[in-house]
Structures are given as structure tokens and as C-alpha cells.
Protein backbone atom coordinates (compact mmCIF):
# COMPACT_ATOMS: atom_id res chain seq x y z
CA UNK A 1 24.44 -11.02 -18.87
CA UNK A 2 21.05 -10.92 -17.28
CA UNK A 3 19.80 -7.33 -15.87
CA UNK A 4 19.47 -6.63 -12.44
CA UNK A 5 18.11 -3.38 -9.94
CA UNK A 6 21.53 -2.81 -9.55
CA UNK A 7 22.50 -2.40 -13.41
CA UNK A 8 19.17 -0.09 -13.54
CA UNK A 9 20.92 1.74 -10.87
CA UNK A 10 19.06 1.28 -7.85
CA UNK A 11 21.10 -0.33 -4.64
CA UNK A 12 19.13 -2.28 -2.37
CA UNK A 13 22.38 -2.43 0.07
CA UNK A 14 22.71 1.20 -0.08
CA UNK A 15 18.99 1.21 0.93
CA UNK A 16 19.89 -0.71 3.54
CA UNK A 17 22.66 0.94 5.41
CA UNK A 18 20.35 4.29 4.78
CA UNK A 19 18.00 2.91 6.97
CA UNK A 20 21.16 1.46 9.36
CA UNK A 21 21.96 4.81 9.91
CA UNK A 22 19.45 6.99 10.29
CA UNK A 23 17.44 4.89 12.81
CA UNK A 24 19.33 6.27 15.56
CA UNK A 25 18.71 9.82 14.26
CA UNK A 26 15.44 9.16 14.37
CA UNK A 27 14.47 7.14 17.98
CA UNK A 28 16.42 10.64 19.37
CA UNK A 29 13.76 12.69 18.15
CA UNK A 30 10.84 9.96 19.60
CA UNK A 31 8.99 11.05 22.66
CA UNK A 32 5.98 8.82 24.79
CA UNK A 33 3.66 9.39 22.44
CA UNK A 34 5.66 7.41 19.67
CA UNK A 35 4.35 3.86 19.31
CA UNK A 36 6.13 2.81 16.26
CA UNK A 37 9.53 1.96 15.62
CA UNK A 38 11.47 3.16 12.21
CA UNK A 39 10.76 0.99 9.78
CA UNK A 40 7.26 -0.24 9.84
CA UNK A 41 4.42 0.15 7.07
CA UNK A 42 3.08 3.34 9.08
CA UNK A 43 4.30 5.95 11.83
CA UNK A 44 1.89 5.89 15.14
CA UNK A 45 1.68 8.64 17.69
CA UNK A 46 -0.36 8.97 20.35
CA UNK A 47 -2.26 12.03 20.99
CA UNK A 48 -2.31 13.32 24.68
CA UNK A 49 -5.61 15.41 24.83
CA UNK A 50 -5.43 15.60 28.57
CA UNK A 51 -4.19 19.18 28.11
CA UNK A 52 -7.02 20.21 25.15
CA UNK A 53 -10.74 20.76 25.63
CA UNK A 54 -11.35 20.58 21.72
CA UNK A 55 -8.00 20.11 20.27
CA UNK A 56 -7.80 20.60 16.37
CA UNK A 57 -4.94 18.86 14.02
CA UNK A 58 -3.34 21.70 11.77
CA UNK A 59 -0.71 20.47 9.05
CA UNK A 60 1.57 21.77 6.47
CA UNK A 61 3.81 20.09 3.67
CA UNK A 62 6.80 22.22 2.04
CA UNK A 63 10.40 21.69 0.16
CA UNK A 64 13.07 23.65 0.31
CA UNK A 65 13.45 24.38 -3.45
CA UNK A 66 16.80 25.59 -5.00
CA UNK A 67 18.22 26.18 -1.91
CA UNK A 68 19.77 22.24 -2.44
CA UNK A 69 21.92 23.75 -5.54
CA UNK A 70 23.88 25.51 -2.76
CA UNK A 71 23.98 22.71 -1.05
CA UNK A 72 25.23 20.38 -3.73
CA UNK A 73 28.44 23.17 -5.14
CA UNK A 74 29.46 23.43 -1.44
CA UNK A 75 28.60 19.26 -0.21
CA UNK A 76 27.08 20.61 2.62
CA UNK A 77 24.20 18.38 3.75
CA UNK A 78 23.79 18.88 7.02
CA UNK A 79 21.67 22.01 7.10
CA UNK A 80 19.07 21.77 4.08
CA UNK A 81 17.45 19.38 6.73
CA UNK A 82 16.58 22.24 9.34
CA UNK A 83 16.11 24.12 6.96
CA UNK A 84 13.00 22.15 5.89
CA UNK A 85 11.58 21.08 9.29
CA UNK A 86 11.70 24.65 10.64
CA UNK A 87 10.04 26.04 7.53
CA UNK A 88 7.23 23.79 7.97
CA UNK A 89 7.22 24.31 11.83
CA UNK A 90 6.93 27.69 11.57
CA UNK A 91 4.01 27.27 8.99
CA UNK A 92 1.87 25.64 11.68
CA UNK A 93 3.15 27.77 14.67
CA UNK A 94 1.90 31.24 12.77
CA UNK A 95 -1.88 29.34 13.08
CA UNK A 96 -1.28 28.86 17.24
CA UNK A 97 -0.39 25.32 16.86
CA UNK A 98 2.61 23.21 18.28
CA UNK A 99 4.29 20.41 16.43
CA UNK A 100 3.78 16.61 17.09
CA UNK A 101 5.26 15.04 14.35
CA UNK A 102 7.21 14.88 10.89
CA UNK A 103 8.04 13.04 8.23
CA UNK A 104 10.27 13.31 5.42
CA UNK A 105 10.56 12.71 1.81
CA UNK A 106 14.02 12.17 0.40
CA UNK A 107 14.07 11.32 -3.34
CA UNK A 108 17.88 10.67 -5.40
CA UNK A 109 19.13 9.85 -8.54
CA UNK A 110 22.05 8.20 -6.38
CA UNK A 111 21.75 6.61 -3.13
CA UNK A 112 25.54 7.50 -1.15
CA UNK A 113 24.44 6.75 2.51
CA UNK A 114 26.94 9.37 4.00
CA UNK A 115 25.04 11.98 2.20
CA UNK A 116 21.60 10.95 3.23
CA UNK A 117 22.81 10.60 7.03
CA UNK A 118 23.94 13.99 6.84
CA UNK A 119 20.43 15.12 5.60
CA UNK A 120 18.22 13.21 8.35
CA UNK A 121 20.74 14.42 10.80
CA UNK A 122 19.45 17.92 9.91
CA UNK A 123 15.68 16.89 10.34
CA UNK A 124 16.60 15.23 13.56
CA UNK A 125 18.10 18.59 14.98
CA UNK A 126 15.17 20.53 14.07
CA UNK A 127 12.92 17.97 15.33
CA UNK A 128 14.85 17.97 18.38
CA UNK A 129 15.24 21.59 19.13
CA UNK A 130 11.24 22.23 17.54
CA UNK A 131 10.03 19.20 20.07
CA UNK A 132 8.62 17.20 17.51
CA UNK A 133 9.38 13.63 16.60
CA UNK A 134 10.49 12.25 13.06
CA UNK A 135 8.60 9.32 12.80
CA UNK A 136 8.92 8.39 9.34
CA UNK A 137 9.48 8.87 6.43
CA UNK A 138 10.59 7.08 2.38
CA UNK A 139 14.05 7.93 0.63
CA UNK A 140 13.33 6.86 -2.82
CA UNK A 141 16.37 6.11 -5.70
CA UNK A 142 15.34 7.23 -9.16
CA UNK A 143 18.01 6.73 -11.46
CA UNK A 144 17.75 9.07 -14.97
CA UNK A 145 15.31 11.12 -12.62
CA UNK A 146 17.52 12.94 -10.67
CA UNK A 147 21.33 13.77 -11.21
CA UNK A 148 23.99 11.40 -9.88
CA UNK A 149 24.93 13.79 -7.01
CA UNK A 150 21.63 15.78 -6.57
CA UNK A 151 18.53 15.41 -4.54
CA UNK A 152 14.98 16.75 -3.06
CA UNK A 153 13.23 16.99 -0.10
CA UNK A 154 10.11 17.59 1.29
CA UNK A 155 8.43 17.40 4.69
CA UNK A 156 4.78 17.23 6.48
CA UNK A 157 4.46 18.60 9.90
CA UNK A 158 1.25 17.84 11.94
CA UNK A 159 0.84 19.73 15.11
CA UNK A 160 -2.23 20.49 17.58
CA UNK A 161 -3.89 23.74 18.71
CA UNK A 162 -6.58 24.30 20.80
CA UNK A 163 -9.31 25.35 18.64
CA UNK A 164 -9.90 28.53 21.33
CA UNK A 165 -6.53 29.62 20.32
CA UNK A 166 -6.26 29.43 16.50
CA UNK A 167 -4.84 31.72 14.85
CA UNK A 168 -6.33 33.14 11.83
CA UNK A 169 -6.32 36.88 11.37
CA UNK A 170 -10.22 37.12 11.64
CA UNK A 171 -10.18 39.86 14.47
CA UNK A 172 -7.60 42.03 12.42
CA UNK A 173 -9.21 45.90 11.88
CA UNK A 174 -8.28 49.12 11.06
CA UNK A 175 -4.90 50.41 13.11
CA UNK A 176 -3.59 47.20 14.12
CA UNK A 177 -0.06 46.66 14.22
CA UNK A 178 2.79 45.21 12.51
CA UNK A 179 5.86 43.79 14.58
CA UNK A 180 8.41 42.46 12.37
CA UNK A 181 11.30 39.57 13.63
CA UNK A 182 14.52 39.07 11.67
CA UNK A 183 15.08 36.51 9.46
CA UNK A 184 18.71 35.01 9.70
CA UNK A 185 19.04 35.16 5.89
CA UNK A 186 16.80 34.38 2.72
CA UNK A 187 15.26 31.36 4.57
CA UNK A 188 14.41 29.16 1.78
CA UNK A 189 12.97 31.26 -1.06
CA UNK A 190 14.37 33.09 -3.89
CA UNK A 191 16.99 30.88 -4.48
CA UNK A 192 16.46 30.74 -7.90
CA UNK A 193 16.69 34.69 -8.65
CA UNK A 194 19.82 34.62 -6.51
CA UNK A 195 21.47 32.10 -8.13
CA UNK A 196 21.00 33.55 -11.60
CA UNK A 197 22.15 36.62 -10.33
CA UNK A 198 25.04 35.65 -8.35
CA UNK A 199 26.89 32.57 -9.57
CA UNK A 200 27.72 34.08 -12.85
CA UNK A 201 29.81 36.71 -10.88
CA UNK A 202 30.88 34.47 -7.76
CA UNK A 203 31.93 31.26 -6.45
CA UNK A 204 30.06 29.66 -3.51
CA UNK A 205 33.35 29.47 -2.11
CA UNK A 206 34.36 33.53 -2.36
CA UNK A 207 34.31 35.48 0.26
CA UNK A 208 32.39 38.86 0.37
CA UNK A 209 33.39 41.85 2.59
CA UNK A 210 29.51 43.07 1.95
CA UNK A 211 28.25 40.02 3.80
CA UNK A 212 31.68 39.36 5.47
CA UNK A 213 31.32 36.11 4.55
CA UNK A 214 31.75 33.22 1.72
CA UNK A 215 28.57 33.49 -0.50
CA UNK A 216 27.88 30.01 0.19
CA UNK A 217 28.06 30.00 3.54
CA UNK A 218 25.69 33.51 3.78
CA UNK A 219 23.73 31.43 1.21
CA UNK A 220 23.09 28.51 3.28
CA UNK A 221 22.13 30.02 6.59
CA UNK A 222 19.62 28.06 8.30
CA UNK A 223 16.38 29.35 8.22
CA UNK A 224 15.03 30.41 11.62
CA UNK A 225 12.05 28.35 13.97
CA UNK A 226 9.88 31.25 15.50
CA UNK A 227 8.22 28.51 17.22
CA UNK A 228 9.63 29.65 21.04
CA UNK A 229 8.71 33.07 20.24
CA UNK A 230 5.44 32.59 18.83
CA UNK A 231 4.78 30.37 22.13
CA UNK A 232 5.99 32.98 24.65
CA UNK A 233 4.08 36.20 22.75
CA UNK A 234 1.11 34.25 22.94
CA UNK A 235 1.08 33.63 26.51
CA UNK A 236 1.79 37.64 27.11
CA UNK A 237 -0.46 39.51 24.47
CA UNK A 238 -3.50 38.80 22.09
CA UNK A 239 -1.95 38.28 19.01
CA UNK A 240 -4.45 38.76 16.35
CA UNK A 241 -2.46 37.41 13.09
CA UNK A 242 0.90 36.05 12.30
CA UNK A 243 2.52 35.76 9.12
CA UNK A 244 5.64 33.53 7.97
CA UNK A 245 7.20 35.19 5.29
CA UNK A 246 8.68 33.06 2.60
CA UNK A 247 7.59 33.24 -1.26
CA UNK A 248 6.06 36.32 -2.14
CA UNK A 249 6.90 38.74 0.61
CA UNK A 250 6.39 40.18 2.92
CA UNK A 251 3.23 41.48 1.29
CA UNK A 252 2.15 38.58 -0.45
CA UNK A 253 2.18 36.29 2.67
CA UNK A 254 0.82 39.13 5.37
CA UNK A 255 -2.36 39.57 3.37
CA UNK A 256 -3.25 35.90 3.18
CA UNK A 257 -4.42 36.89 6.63
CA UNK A 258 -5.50 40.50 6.27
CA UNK A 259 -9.61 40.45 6.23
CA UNK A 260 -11.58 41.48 3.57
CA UNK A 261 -11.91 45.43 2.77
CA UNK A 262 -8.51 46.31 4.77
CA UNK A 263 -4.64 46.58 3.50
CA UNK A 264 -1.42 47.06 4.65
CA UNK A 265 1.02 50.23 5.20
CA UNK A 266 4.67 49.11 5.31
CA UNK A 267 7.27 51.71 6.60
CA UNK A 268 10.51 50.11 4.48
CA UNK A 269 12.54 52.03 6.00
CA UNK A 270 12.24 51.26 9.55
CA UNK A 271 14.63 48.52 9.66
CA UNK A 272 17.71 47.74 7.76
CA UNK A 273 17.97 45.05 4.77
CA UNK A 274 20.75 42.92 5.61
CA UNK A 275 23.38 42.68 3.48
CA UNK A 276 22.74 40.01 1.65
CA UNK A 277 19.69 41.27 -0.11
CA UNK A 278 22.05 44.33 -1.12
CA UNK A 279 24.66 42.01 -2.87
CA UNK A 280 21.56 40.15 -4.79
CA UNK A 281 20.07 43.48 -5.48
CA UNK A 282 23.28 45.64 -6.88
CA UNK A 283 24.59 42.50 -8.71
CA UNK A 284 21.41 41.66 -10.39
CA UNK A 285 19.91 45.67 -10.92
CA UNK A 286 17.09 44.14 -10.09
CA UNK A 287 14.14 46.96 -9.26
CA UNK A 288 13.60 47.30 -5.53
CA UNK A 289 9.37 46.02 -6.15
CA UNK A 290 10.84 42.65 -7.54
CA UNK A 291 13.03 41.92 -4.15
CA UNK A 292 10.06 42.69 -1.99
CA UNK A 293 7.84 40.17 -4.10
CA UNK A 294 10.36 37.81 -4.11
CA UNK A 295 12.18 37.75 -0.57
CA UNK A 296 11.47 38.56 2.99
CA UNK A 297 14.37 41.13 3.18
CA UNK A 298 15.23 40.77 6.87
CA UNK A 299 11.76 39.88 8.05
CA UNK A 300 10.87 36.51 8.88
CA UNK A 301 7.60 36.75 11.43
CA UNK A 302 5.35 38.89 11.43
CA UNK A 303 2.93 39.76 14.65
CA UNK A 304 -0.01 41.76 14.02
CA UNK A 305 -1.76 42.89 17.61
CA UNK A 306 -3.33 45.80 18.52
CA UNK A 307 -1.99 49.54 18.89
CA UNK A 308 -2.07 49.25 21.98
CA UNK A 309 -0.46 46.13 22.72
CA UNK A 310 2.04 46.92 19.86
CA UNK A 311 5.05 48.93 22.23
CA UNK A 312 4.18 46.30 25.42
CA UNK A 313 5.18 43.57 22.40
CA UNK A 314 8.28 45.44 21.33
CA UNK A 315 9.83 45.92 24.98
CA UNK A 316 8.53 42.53 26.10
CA UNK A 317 10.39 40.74 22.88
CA UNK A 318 13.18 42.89 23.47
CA UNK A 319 13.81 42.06 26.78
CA UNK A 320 14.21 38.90 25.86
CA UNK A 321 16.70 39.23 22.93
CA UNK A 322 14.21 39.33 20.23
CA UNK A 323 14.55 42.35 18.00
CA UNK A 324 11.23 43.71 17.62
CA UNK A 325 10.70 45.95 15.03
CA UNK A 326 7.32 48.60 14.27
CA UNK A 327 7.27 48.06 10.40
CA UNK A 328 3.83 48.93 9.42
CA UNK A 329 0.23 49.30 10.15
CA UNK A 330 -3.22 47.66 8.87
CA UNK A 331 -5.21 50.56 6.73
């Protein structure tokens, strides 16, 4: 009997109805400026400069790491997707810019078509709500690569800024500000720290009076798009730096901005961890410097603007729903 793809494990048919299905998922997300259809050797989109004197192309690539094991134990697909878009959103929007486009990566030891449709359904609502269109992308079957029933993902953002209006922390001095937003869980780092901790003790499927909540569910929250917010502060105030925090911290990711010759005072006790982070934390008797290395602890975004734009900020954000919290200073 003569080998064949198939027999190597590879379906071209399930390729196939992948691409049946998520077409539709995808044209949603298009806009004007799309001139491709899904499919083709390439993804085209049209810049509109009519709104930019010197408009400059920012971009960011990111995964969503071992966030996916929680994914896989509770067949959940439908989230991871967000999950990934608004990371990389948000990596762009902390610079000034707004999103154009994405594209996706989806590699698998098995190609099931329902499963993939549930994860470009995810990009699609991210793209969606982040006003960005998914314009392409390659799902890739690699047999003896990847488990049967596992996966990974990746995405690339580009956006545009005008080059007036980048953000990059290079005005930041002495006194400045820190306004710290929530984060609506761990985001989509320290996954692997939690897991070791956790899944010894628990099932993704237990529920937790701490978190009031299964731990899989609490697990897989989908991590936040500051995108609006960023858009609206900067319209309102000077923002001098912003900060996503995801691996390393709040910190770790704050001083990638922080000029030469200055620090950072945090005040950890001016907001309150979430639960969450306590349950990783008391399970794990894990020493309080290694969870602020490793996870953002309640903060997603961080604003860093002047002292005395710092309380208009924190009324202004408030006002509009967005908890606003005075968490530090620049020393």
C-alpha cells in the first residue's frame, strides 16, 4: 500500500473546509482599505494617509504561551483568539498607534476544523471590536510536531501613528506619575508558574469561593484591549509614557520606557490584588518579589503623565468607568 499526505497525517480536505469556514470570519473584519480577498498569495491594504502629515507604521508579533493548556483541559477555543489580538493591539496602542491590520499563525499536530473555526472566530471578535481587519493569515498541520489535540498561535499587528504623537517615554522626569488600569485577570503571562502551582491541587473544572469561580474559567479570562482608553486619554492629557504589562511586571515592562538615570517608586499597596493572584500565591508559597516579576497583579496599563495632570487623569478616567488608580511615582 503506497503512502500518501494523509497516512503522514496531514488532511488536505480538512485544510479545505478550514479555509470554508473561516472566510466569512474573516471578510467581517475587512474594511475599504482591504483589497484582497482570503486566500490569495499575499494580504493588501490600503493606507489612507489623508488624515496623517508623516504617518509612521509601528508593529508587534506575540503568542499567547501556556495560556492554550487551559484552553485544551477545558475545549474552550473561542477566547485564546482575543486573547492574542488584544495583546498585540495593546502592544502598539501603548506607542500612540491604532491598528490596521492582523494576521495569524495557527500551527497543529491535528487539523479538526470545528476547533480552528472556534479560534479565528476569536481573532475576528477582537479584530472587530479593536477596528482592525484580519487579512490573512497560514494554519499549518504538523503531525509528530504538535500533540493530536493541541495547538499554537501567534499574531502580527501593524498599525499607524502620526509620528508627532508617538509614544515613547522620552519626556518622562523626575515626579511624574503613575496611573494604573485593571487587568481583568493574568492576561496572558505566567501561565506556566500557575499551572505548576495550581493543577496539582485543582481541576480546571473546580470551583473556588476565593475567586468565586471555576479555576478554569478565572484562568481563561480574556485579556483586556486598552486601545479605547488609550485613544480617549490621549485626546484629554499629555501622556508622556505607557506601559502594557505582561511578562516581567509591572516593573520589568514600565522601565523599558523609564529614561536613563531615573527609576520607579511603586506604592503596592494602593490597590488591591485580585483574587486570583492570592490563590496562585498561597497555593504555591511563592515569595511576594517572584509574583511581581512574574505577573501584572491587577494592573494591566500603565499611564505615566505629569503631577499635575495625574488627579485631572484619575477623575477624567473615572468618570468614564475606568478605575484609575495613583500607584507610584518616577524617582
Amino acid at each position: 500500500m503506497s503512502e500518501t499526505y494523509k497516512s503522514a497525517g496531514v488532511s488536505i480536505e480538512a485544510g479545505e473546509e478550514t479555509v470554508k469556514r473561516i472566510k466569512g470570519l474573516a471578510k467581517s473584519t475587512f474594511n475599504k482599505n482591504v483589497l484582497s480577498d482570503i486566500g490569495m498569495f499575499g494580504g493588501f491594504f490600503e493606507i489612507d494617509k489623508s488624515g496623517y502629515k508623516n504617518p509612521v507604521l509601528v508593529s508587534s508579533v506575540d503568542g499567547v504561551g501556556t495560556k492554550l493548556k487551559i484552553a485544551f483541559m477545558m475545549n474552550k477555543h473561542n477566547t485564546v483568539g482575543q486573547d492574542l489580538v488584544n495583546h498585540c493591539v495593546n502592544d502598539i496602542a501603548v506607542c500612540g498607534a491604532k491598528p490596521l491590520f492582523f494576521l495569524d499563525y495557527l500551527a497543529v499536530g491535528k487539523l479538526k476544523p470545528d476547533v480552528a473555526e472556534k479560534i479565528i472566530e476569536g481573532f475576528a471578535v477582537a479584530c472587530k471590536e479593536n477596528g482592525c481587519a484580519l487579512i490573512g493569515g497560514e494554519t499549518a498541520e504538523m503531525p509528530g510536531f504538535y500533540a493530536e489535540d493541541e495547538y499554537d498561535i501567534s499574531g502580527t499587528i501593524v498599525g499607524v501613528v502620526e509620528k508627532e504623537e508617538i509614544i515613547n517615554g522620552k519626556h518622562i522626569s523626575k515626579g511624574d506619575k503613575l496611573i494604573g488600569f485593571p487587568s481583568t485577570g493574568l492576561h496572558t503571562n505566567g501561565y506556566s508558574l500557575a499551572r505548576k502551582v495550581l493543577f496539582p491541587k485543582y481541576k480546571p473544572e473546580d470551583f473556588n469561593e476565593l475567586v468565586n469561580n471555576t479555576i478554569g474559567e478565572e484562568l481563561l479570562k480574556v485579556h483586556k484591549s486598552y486601545l479605547p482608553l488609550i485613544q480617549d486619554m490621549k485626546k484629554q492629557f499629555v501622556i508622556k509614557g505607557l506601559s502594557h504589562i505582561t511578562g516581567g511586571g509591572i516593573i520589568g515592562n514600565t522601565m523599558r520606557i523609564i529614561p536613563k538615570g531615573l527609576s520607579l517608586s511603586i506604592n503596592w499597596e494602593a490597590w488591591e490584588i485580585p483574587p486570583i493572584f492570592k490563590l496562585i500565591q498561597q497555593t504555591g508559597s511563592i515569595e511576594i518579589n517572584e509574583m511581581r516579576e512574574v505577573f501584572n497583579l491587577g494592573i494591566g496599563l500603565i499611564a505615566i503623565v505629569s503631577k499635575d495632570e495625574s488627579e485631572k487623569l484619575i477623575e477624567y478616567c473615572n468618570s468614564k468607568s475606568e478605575k484609575a488608580i495613583l500607584m507610584g511615582e518616577v524617582v
